[in-house]
PDB file of N, CA and C in Angstrom:
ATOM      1  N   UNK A   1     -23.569  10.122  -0.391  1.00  0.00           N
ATOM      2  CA  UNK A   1     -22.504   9.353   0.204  1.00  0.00           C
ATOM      3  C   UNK A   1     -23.037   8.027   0.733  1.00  0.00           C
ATOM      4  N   UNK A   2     -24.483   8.178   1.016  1.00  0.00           N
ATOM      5  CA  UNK A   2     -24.769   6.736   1.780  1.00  0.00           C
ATOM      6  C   UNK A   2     -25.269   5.600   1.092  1.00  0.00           C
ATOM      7  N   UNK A   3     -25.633   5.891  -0.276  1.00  0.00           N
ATOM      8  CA  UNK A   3     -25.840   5.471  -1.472  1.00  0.00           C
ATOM      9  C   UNK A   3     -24.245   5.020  -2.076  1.00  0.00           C
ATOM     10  N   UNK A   4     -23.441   5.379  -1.490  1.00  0.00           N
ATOM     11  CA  UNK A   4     -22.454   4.854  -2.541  1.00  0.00           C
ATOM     12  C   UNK A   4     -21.694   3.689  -1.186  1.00  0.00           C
ATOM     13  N   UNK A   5     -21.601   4.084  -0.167  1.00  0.00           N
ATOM     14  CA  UNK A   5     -21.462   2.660   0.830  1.00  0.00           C
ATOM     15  C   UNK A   5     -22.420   1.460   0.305  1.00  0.00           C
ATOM     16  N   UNK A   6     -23.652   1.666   0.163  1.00  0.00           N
ATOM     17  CA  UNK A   6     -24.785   0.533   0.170  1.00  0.00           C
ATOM     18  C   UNK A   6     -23.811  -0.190  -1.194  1.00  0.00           C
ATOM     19  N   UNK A   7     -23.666   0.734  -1.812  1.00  0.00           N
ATOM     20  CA  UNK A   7     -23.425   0.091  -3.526  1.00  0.00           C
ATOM     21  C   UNK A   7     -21.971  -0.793  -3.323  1.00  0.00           C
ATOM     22  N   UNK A   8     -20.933   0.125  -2.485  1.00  0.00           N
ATOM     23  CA  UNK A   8     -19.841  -0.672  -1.981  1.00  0.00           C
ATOM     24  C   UNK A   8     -19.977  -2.138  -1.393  1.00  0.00           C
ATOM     25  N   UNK A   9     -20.774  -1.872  -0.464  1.00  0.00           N
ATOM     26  CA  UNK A   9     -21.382  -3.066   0.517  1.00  0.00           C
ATOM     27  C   UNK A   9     -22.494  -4.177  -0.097  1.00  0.00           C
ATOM     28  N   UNK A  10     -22.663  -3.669  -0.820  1.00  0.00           N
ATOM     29  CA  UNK A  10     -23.063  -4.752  -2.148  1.00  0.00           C
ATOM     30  C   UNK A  10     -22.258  -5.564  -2.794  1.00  0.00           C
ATOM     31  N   UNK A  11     -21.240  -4.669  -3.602  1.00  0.00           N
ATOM     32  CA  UNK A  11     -20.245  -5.058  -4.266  1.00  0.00           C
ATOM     33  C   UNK A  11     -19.622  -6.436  -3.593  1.00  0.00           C
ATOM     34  N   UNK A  12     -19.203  -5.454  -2.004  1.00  0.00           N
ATOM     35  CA  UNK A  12     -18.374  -7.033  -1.418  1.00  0.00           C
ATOM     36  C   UNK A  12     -19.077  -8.274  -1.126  1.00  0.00           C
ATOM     37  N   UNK A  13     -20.217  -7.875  -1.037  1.00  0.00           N
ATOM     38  CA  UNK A  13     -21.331  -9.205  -0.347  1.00  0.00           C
ATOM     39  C   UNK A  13     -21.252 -10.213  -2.031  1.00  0.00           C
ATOM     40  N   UNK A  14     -21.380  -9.603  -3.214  1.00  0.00           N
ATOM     41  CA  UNK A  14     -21.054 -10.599  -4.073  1.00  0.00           C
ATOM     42  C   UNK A  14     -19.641 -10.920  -4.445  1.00  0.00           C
ATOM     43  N   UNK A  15     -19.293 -10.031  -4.101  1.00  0.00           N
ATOM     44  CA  UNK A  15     -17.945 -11.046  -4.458  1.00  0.00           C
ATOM     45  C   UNK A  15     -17.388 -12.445  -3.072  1.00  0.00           C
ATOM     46  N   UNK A  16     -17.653 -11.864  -2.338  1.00  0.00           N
ATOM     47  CA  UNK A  16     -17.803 -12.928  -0.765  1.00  0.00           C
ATOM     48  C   UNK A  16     -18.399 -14.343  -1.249  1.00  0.00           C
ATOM     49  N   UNK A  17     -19.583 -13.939  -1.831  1.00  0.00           N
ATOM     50  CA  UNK A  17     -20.416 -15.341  -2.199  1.00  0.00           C
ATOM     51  C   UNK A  17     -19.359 -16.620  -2.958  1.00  0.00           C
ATOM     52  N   UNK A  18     -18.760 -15.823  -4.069  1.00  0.00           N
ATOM     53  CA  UNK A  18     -17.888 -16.848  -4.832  1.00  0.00           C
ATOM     54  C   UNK A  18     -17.166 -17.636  -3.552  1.00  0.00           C
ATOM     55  N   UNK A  19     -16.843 -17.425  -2.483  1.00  0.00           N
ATOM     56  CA  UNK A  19     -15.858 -18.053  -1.905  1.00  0.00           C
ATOM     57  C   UNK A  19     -16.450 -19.091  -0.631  1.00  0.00           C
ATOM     58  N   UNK A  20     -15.313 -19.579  -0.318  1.00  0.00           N
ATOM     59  CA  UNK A  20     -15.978 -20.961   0.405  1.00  0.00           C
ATOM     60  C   UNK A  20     -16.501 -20.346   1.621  1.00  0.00           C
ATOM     61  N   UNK A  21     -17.318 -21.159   2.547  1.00  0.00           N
ATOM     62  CA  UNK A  21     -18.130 -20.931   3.365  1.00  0.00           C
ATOM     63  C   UNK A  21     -16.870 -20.794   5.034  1.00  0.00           C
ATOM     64  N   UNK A  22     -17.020 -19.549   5.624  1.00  0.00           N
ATOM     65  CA  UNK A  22     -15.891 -19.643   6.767  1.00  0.00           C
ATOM     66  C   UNK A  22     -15.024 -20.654   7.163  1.00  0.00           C
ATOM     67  N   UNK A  23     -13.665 -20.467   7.135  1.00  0.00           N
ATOM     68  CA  UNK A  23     -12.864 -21.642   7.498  1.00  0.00           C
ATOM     69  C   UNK A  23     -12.882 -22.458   8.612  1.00  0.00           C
ATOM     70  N   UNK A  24     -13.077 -21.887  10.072  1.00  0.00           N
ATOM     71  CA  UNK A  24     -13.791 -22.836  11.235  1.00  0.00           C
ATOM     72  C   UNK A  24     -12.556 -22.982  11.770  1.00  0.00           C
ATOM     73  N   UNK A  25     -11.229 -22.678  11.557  1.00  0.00           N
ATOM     74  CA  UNK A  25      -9.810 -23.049  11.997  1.00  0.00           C
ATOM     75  C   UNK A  25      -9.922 -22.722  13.543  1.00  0.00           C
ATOM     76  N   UNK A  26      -8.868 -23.249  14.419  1.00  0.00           N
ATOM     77  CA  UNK A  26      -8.508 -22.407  16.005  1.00  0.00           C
ATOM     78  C   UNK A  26      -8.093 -22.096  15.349  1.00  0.00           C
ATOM     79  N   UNK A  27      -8.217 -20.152  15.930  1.00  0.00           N
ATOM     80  CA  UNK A  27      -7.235 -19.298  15.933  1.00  0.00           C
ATOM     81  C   UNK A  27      -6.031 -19.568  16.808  1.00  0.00           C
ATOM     82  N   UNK A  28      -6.350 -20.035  17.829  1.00  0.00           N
ATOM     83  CA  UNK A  28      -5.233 -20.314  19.337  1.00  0.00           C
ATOM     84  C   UNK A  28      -3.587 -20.959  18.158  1.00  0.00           C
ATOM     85  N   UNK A  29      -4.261 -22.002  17.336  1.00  0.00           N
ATOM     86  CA  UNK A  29      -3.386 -23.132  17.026  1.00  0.00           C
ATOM     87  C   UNK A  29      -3.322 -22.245  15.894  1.00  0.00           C
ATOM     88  N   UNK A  30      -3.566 -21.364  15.541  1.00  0.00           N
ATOM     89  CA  UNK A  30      -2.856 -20.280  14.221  1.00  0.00           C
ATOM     90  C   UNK A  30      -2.310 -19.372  14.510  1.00  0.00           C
ATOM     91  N   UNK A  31      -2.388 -18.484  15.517  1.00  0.00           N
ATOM     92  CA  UNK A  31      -1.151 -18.177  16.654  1.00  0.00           C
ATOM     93  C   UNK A  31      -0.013 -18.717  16.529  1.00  0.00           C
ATOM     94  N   UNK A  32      -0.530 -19.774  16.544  1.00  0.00           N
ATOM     95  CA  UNK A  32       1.172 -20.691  17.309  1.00  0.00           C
ATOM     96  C   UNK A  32       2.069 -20.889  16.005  1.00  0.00           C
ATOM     97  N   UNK A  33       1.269 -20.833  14.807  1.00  0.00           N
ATOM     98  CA  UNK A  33       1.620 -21.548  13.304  1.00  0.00           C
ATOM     99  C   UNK A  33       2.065 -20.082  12.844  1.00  0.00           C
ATOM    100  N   UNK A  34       1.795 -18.726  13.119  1.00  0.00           N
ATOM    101  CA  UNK A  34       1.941 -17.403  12.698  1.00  0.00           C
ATOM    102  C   UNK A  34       3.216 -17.274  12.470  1.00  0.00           C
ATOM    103  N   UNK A  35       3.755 -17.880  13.678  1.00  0.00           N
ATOM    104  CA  UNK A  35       5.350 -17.333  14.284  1.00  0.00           C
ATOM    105  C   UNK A  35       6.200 -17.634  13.241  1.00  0.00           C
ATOM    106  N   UNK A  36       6.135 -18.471  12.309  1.00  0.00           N
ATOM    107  CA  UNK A  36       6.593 -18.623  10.801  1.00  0.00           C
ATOM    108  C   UNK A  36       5.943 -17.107  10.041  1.00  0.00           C
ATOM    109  N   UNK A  37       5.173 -16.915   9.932  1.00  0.00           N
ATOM    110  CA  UNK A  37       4.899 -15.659   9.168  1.00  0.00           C
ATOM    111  C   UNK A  37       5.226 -14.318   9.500  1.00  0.00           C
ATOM    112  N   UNK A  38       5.571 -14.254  10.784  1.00  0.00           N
ATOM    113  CA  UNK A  38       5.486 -12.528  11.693  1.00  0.00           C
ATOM    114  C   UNK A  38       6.791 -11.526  11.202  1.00  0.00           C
ATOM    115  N   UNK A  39       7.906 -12.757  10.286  1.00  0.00           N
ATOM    116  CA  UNK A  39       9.264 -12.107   9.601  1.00  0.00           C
ATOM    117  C   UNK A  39       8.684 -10.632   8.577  1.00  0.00           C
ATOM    118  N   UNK A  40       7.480 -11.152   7.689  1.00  0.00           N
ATOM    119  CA  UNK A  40       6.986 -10.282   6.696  1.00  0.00           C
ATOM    120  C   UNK A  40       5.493 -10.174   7.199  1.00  0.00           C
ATOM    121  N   UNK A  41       4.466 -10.670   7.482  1.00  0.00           N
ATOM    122  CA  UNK A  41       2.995 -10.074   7.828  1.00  0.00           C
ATOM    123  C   UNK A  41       2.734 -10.322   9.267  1.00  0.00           C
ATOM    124  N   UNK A  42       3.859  -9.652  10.356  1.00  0.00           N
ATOM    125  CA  UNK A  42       4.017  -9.763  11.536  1.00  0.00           C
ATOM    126  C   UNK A  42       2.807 -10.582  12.313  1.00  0.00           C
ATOM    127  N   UNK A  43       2.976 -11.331  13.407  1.00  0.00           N
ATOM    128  CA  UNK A  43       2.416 -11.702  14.581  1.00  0.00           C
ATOM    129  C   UNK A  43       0.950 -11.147  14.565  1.00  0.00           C
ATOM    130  N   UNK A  44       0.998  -9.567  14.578  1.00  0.00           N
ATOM    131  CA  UNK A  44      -0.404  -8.970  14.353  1.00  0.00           C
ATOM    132  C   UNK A  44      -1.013  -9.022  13.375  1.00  0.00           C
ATOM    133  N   UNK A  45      -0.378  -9.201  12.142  1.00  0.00           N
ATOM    134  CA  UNK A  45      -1.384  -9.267  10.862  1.00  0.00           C
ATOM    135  C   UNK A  45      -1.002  -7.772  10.414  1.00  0.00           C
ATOM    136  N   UNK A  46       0.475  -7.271  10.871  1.00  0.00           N
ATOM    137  CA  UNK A  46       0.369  -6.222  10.232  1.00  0.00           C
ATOM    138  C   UNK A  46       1.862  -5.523   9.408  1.00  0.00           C
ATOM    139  N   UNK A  47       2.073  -6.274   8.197  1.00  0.00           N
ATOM    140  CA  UNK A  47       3.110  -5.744   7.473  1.00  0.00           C
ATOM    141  C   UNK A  47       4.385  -5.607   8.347  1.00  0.00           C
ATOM    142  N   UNK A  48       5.169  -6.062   7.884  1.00  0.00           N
ATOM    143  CA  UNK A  48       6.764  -5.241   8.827  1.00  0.00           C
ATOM    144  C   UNK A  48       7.630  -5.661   7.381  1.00  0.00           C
ATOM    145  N   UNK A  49       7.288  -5.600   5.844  1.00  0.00           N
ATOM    146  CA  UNK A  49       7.535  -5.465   4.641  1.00  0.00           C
ATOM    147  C   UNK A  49       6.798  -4.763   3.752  1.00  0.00           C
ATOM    148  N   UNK A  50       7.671  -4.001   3.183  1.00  0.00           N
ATOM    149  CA  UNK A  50       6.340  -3.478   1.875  1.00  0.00           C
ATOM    150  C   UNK A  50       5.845  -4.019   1.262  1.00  0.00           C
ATOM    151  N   UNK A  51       6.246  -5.090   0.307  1.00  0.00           N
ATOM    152  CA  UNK A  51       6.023  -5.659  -0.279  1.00  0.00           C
ATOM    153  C   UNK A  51       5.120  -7.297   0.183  1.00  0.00           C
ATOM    154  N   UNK A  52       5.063  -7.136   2.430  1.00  0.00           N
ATOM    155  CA  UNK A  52       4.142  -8.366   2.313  1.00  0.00           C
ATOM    156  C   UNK A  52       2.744  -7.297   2.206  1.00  0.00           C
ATOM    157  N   UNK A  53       1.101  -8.312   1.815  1.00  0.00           N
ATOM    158  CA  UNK A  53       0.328  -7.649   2.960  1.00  0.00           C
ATOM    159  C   UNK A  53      -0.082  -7.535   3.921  1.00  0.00           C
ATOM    160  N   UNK A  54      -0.760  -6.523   4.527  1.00  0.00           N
ATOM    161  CA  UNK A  54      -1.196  -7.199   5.648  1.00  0.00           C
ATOM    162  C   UNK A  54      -2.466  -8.137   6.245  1.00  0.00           C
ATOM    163  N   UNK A  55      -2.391  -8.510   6.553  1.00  0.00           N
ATOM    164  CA  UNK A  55      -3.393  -9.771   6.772  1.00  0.00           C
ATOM    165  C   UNK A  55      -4.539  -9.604   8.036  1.00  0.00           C
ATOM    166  N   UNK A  56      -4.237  -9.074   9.155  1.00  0.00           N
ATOM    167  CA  UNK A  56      -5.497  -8.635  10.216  1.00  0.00           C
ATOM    168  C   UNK A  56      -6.574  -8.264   9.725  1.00  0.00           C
ATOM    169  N   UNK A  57      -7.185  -8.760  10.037  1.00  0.00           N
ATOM    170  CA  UNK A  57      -8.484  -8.530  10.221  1.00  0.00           C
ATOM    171  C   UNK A  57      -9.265  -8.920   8.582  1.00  0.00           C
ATOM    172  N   UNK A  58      -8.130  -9.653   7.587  1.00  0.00           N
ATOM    173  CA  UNK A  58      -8.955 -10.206   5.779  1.00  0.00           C
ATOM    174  C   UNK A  58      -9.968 -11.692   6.676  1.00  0.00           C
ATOM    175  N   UNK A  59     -10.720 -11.280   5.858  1.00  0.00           N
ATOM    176  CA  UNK A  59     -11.874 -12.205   5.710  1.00  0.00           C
ATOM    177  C   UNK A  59     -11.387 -13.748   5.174  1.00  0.00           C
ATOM    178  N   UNK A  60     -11.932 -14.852   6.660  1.00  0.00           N
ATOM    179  CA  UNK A  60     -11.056 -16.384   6.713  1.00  0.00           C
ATOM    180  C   UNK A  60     -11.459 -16.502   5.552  1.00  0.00           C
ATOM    181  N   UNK A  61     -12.384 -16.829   5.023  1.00  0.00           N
ATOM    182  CA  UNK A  61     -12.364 -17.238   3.448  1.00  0.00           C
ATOM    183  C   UNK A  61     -11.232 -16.934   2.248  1.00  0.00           C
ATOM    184  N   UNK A  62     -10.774 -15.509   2.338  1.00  0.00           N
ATOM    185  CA  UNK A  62     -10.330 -15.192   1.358  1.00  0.00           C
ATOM    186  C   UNK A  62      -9.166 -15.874   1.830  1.00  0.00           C
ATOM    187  N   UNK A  63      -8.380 -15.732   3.134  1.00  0.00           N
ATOM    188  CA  UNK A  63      -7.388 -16.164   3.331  1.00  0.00           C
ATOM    189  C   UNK A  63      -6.682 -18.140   3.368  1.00  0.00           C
ATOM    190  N   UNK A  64      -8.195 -18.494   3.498  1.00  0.00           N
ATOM    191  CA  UNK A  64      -8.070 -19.814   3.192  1.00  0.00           C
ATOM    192  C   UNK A  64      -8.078 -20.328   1.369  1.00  0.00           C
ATOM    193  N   UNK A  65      -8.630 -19.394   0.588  1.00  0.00           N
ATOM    194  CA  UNK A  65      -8.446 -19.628  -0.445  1.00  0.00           C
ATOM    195  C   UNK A  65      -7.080 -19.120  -1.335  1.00  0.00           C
ATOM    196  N   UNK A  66      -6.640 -17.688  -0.728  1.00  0.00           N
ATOM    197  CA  UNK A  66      -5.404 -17.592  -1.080  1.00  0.00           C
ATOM    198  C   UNK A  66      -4.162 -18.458  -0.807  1.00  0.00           C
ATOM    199  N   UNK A  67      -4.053 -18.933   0.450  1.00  0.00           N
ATOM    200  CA  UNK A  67      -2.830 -19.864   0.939  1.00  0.00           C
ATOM    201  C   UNK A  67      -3.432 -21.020  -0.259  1.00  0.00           C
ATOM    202  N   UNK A  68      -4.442 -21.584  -0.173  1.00  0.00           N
ATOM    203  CA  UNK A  68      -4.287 -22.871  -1.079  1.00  0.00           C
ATOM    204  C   UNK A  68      -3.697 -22.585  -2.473  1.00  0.00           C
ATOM    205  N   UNK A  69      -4.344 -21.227  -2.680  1.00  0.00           N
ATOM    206  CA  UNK A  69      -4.159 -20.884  -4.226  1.00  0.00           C
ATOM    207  C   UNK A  69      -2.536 -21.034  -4.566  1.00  0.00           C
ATOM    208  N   UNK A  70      -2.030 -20.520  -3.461  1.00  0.00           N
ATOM    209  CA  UNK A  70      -0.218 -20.021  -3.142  1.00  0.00           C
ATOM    210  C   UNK A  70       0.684 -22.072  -2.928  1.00  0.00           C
ATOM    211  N   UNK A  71      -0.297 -22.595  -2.320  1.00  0.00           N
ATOM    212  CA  UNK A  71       0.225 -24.293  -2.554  1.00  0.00           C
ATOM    213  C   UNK A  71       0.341 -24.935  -3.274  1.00  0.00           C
ATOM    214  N   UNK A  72      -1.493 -24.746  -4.265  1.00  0.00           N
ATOM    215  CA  UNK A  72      -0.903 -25.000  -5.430  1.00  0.00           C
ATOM    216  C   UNK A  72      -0.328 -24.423  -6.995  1.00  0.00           C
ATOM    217  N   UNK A  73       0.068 -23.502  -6.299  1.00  0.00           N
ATOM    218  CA  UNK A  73       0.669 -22.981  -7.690  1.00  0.00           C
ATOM    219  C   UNK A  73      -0.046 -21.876  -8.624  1.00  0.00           C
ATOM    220  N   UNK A  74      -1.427 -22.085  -8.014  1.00  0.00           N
ATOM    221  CA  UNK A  74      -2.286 -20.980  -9.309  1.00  0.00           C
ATOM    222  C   UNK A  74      -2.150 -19.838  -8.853  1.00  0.00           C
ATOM    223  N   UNK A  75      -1.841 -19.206  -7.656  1.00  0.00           N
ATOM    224  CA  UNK A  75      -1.285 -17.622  -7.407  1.00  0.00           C
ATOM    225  C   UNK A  75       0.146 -17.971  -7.417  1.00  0.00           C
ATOM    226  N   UNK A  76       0.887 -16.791  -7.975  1.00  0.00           N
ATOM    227  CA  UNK A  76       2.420 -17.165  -7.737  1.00  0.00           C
ATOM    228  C   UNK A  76       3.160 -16.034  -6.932  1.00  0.00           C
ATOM    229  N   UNK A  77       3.927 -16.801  -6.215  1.00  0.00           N
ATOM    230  CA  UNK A  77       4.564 -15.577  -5.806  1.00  0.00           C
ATOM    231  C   UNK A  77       5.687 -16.478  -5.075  1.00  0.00           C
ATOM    232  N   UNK A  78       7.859 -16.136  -5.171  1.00  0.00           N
ATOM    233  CA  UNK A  78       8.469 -17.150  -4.937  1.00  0.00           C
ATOM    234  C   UNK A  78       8.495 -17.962  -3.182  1.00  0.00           C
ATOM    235  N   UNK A  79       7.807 -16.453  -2.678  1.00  0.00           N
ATOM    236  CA  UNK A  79       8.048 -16.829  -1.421  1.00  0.00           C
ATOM    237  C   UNK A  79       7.014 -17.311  -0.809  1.00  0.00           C
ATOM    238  N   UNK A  80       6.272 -16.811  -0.921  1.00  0.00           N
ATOM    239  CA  UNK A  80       4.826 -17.740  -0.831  1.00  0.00           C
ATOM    240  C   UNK A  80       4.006 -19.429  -0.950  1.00  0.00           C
ATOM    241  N   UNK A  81       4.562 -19.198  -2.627  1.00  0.00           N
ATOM    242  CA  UNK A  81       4.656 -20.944  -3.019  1.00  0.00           C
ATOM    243  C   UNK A  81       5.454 -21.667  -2.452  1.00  0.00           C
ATOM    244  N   UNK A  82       6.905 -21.124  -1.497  1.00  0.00           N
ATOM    245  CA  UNK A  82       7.306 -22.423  -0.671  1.00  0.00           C
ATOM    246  C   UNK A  82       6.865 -22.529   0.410  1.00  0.00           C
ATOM    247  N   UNK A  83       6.196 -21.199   1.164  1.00  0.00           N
ATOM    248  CA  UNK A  83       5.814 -21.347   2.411  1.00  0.00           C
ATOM    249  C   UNK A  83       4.780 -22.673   2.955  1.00  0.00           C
ATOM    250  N   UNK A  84       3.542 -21.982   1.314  1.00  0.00           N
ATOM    251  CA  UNK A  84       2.337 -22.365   1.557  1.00  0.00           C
ATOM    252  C   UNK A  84       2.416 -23.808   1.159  1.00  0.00           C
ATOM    253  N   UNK A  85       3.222 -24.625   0.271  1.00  0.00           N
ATOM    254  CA  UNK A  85       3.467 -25.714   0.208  1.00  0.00           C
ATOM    255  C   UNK A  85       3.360 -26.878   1.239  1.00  0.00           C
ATOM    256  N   UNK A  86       4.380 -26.193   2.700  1.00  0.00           N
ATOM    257  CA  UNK A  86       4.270 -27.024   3.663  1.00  0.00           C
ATOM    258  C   UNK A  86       3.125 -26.833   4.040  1.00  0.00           C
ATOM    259  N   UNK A  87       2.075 -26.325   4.355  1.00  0.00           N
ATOM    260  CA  UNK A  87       1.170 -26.090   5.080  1.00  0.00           C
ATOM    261  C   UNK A  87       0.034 -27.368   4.674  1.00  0.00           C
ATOM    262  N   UNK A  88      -0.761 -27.873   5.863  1.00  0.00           N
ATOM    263  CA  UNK A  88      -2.050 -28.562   5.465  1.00  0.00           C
ATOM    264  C   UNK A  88      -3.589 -27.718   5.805  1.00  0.00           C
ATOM    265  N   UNK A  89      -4.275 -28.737   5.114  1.00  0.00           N
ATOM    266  CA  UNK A  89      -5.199 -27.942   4.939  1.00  0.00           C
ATOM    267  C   UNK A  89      -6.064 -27.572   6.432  1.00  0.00           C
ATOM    268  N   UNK A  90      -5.677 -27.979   7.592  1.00  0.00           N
ATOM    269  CA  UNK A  90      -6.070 -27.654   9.626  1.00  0.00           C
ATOM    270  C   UNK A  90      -5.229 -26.376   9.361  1.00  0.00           C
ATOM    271  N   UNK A  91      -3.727 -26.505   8.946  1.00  0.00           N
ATOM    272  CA  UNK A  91      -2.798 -24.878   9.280  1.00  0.00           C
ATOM    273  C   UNK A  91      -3.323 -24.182   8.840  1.00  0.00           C
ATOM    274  N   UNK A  92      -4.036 -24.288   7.339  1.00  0.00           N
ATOM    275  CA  UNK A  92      -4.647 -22.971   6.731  1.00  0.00           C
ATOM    276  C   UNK A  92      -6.063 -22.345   7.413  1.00  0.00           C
ATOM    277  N   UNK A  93      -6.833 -23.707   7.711  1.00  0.00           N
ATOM    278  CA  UNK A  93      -7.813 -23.422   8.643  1.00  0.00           C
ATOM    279  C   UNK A  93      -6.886 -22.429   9.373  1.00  0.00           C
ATOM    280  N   UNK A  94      -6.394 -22.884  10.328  1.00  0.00           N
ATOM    281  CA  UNK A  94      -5.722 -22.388  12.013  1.00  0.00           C
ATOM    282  C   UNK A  94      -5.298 -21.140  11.545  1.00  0.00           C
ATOM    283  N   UNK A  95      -4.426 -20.840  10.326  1.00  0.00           N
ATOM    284  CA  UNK A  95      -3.641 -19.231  10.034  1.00  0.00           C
ATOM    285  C   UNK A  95      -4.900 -18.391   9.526  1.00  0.00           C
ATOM    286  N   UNK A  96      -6.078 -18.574   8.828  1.00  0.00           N
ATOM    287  CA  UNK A  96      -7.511 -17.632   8.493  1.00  0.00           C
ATOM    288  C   UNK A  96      -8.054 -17.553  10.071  1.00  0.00           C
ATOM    289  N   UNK A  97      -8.079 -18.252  10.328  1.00  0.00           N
ATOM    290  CA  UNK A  97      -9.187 -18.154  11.701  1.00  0.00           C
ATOM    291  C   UNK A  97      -8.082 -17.009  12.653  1.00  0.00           C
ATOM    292  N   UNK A  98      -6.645 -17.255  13.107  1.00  0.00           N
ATOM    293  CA  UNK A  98      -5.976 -16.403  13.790  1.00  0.00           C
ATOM    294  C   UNK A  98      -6.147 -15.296  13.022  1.00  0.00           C
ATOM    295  N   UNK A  99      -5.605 -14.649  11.634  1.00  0.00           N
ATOM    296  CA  UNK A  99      -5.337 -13.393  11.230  1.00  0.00           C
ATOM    297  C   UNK A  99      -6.925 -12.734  11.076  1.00  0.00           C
ATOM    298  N   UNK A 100      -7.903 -13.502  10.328  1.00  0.00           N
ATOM    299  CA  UNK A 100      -8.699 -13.270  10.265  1.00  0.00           C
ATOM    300  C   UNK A 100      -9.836 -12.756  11.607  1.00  0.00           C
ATOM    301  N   UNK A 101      -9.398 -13.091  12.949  1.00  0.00           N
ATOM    302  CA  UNK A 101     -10.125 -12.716  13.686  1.00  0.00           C
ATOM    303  C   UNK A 101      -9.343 -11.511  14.613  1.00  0.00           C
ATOM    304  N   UNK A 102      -8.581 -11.072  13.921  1.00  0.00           N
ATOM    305  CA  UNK A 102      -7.771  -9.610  14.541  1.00  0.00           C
ATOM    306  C   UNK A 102      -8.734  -8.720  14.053  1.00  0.00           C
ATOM    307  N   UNK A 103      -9.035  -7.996  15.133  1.00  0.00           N
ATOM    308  CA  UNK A 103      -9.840  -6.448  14.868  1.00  0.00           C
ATOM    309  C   UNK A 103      -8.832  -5.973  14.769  1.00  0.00           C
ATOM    310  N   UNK A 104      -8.969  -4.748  13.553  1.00  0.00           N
ATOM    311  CA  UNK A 104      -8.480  -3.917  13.256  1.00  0.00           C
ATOM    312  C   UNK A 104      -9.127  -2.642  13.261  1.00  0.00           C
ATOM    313  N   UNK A 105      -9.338  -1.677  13.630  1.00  0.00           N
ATOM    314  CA  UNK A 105     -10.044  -0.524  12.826  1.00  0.00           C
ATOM    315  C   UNK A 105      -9.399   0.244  11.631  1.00  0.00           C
ATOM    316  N   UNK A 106     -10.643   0.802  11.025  1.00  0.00           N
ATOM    317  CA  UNK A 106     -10.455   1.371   9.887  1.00  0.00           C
ATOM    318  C   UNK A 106     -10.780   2.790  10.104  1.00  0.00           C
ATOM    319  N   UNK A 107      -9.737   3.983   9.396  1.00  0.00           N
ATOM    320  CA  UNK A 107     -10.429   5.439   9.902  1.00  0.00           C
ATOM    321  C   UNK A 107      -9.822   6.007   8.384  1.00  0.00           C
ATOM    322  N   UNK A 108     -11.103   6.151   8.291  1.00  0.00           N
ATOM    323  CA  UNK A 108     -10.726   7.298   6.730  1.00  0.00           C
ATOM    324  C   UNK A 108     -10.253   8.289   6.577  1.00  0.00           C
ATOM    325  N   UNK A 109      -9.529   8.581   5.255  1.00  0.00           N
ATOM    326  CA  UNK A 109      -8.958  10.242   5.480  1.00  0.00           C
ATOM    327  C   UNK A 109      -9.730  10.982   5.881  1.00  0.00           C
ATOM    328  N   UNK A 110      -9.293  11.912   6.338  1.00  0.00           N
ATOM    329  CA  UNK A 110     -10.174  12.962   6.892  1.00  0.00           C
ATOM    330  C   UNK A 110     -10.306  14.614   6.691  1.00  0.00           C
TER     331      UNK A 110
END
C-alpha cells in the first residue's frame, strides 16, 4: 500500500510540473470576487450543484490555468466561458489563491 501512494505522489508531482509556478493572488480580494461564484461552487469551495466542481482546497495553479483556459475558449463549458471572460488576470490570481487556500480534509473509505 505504501508503494502505491509513493507511485501516486509521483504521478501528481509530474503532472504539477507542466503548470505555472503558484499564482501569488490575495485570497482576502478572492473572497470578495467568490461571491459571484458561491450560486454553483459555493463561498467554501464546495459544490451546491452537481454538475459544478468543487474547488477548496485544488491546487492555485491548476485553478489559474483552468479559469484562463475557460476565457479563452480552449476549455469549454457555456457557463463558464462567460463567467471567466470578465475576469482579469489579478481576479484569477485573487479566485486560486482564495479557493485554493481552503483546507479541506480528505478521509477515505473505510
Amino acid at each position: 500500500m505504501r508503494a502505491h501512494g509513493v507511485a501516486v505522489a509521483l504521478a501528481a508531482a509530474s503532472l504539477l510540473a507542466g503548470l505555472p509556478a503558484r499564482a501569488g493572488g490575495d485570497a482576502a480580494a478572492g473572497r470578495k470576487r467568490a461571491a459571484a461564484c458561491q450560486t454553483c461552487h459555493g463561498l467554501d469551495g464546495l459544490s451546491k450543484m452537481p454538475e459544478a466542481p468543487n474547488l477548496a482546497g485544488q491546487v492555485e495553479p491548476y485553478l489559474v490555468k483552468a479559469l484562463k483556459e475557460y476565457r479563452d475558449g480552449t476549455r469549454r463549458n457555456a457557463i463558464m466561458n462567460v463567467v471567466a471572460k470578465e475576469l482579469g488576470d489579478a481576479d484569477i490570481d485573487n479566485l486560486a489563491a482564495h479557493y485554493g487556500g481552503i483546507q479541506i480534509e480528505v478521509i477515505p473509505p473505510g
